[in-house]
C-alpha atoms as a PDB file:
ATOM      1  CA  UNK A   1      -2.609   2.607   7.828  1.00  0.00           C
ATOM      2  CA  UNK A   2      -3.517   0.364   4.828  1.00  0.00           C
ATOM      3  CA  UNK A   3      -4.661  -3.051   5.350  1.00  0.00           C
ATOM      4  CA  UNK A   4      -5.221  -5.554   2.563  1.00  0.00           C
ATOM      5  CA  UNK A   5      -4.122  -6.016  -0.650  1.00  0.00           C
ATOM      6  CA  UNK A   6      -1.956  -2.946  -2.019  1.00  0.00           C
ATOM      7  CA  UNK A   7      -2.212  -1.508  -5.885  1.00  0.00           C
ATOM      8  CA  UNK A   8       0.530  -2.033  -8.096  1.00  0.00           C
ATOM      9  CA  UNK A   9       1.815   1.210  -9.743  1.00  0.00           C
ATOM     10  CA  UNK A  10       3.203   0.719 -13.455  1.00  0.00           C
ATOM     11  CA  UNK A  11       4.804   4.069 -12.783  1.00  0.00           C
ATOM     12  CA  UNK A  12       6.452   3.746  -9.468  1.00  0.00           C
ATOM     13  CA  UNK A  13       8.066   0.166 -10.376  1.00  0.00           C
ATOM     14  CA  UNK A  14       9.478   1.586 -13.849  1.00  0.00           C
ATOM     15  CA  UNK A  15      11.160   4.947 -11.997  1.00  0.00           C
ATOM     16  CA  UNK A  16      12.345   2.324  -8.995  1.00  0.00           C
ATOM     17  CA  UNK A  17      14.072  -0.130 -11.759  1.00  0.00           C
ATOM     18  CA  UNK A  18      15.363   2.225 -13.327  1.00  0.00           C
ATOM     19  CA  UNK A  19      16.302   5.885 -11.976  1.00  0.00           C
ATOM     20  CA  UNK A  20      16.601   5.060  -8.668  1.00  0.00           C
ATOM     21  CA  UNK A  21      19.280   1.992  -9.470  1.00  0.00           C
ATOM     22  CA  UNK A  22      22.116   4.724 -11.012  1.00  0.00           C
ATOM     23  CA  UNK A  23      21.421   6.818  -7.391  1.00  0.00           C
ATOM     24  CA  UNK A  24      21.675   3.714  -5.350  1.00  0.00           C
ATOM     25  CA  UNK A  25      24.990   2.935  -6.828  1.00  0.00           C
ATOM     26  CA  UNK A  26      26.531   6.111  -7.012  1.00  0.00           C
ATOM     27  CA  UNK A  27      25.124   5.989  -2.983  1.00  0.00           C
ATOM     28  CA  UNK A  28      26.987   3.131  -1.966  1.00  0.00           C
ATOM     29  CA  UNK A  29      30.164   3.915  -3.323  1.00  0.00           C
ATOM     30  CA  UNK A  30      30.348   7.066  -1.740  1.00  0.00           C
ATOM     31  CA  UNK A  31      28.361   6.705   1.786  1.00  0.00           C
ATOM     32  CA  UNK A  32      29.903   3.779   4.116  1.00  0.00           C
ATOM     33  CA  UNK A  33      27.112   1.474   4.988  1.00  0.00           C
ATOM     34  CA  UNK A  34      24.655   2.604   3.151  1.00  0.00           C
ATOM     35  CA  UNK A  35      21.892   0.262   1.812  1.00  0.00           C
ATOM     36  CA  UNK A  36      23.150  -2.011   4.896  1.00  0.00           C
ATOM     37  CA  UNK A  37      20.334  -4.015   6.486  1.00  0.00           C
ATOM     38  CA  UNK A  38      19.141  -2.322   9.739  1.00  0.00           C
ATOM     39  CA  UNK A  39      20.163   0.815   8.455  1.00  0.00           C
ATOM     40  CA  UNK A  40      16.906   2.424   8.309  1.00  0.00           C
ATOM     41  CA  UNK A  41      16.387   2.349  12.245  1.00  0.00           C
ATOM     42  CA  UNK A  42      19.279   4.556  12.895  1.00  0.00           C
ATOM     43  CA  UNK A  43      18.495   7.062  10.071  1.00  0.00           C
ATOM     44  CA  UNK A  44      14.689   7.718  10.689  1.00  0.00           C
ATOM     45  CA  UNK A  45      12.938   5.273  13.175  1.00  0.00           C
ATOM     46  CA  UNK A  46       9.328   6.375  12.724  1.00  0.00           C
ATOM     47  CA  UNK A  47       9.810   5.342   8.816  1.00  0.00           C
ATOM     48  CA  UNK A  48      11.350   2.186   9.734  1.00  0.00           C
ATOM     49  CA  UNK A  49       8.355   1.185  12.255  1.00  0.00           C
ATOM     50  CA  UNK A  50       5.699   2.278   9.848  1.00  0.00           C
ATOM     51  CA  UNK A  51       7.033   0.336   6.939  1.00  0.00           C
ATOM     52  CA  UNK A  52       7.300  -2.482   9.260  1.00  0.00           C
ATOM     53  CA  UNK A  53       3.801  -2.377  10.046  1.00  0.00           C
ATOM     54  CA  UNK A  54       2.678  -1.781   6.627  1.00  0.00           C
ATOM     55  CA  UNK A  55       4.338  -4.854   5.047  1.00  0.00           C
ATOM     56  CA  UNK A  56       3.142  -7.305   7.574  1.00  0.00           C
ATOM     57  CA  UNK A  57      -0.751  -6.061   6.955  1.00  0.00           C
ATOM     58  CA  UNK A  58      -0.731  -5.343   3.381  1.00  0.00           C
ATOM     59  CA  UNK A  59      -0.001  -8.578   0.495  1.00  0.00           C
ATOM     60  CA  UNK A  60       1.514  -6.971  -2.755  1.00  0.00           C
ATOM     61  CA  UNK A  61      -0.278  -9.090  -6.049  1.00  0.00           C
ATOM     62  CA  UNK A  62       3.035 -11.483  -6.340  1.00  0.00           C
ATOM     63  CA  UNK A  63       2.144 -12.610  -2.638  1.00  0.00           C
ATOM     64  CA  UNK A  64      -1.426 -13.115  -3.626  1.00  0.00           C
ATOM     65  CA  UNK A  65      -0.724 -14.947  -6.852  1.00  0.00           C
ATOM     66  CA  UNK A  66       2.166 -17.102  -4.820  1.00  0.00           C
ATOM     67  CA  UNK A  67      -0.896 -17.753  -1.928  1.00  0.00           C
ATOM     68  CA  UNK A  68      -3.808 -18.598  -4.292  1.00  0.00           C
ATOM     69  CA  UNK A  69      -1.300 -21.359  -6.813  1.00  0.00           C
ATOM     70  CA  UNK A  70       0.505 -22.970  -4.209  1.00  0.00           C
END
């Protein structure tokens, strides 16, 4: 488990702005309640409790930035 600040990936945010947004949307029109919030503890619990973890010890850069200029 990662603890600190993570590494933004140029990659990873293009593909998730763009690809993943014509999925999502084709998703939700077709699956009830998906992309509903809680959803991820029903489908795959050990996911759901790792990302939990992971975002409450890691600070993405925006966080930083937000912490060091308020």
């Amino acid at each position: 488990m990662k603890i600190g600040i993570r590494r933004p990936s140029a990659k990873k945010m293009f593909r998730a702005r763009t690809t993943s947004r014509a999925k999502r949307a084709v998703k939700k029109a077709l699956i009830p309640g998906y992309g509903k919030k809680g959803r991820g503890w029903i489908t795959n619990p050990k996911k759901a409790v790792y990302n939990k973890v992971y975002h409450k010890t890691t600070i993405g850069l925006g966080g930083l930035l937000k912490k060091l200029f308020k």
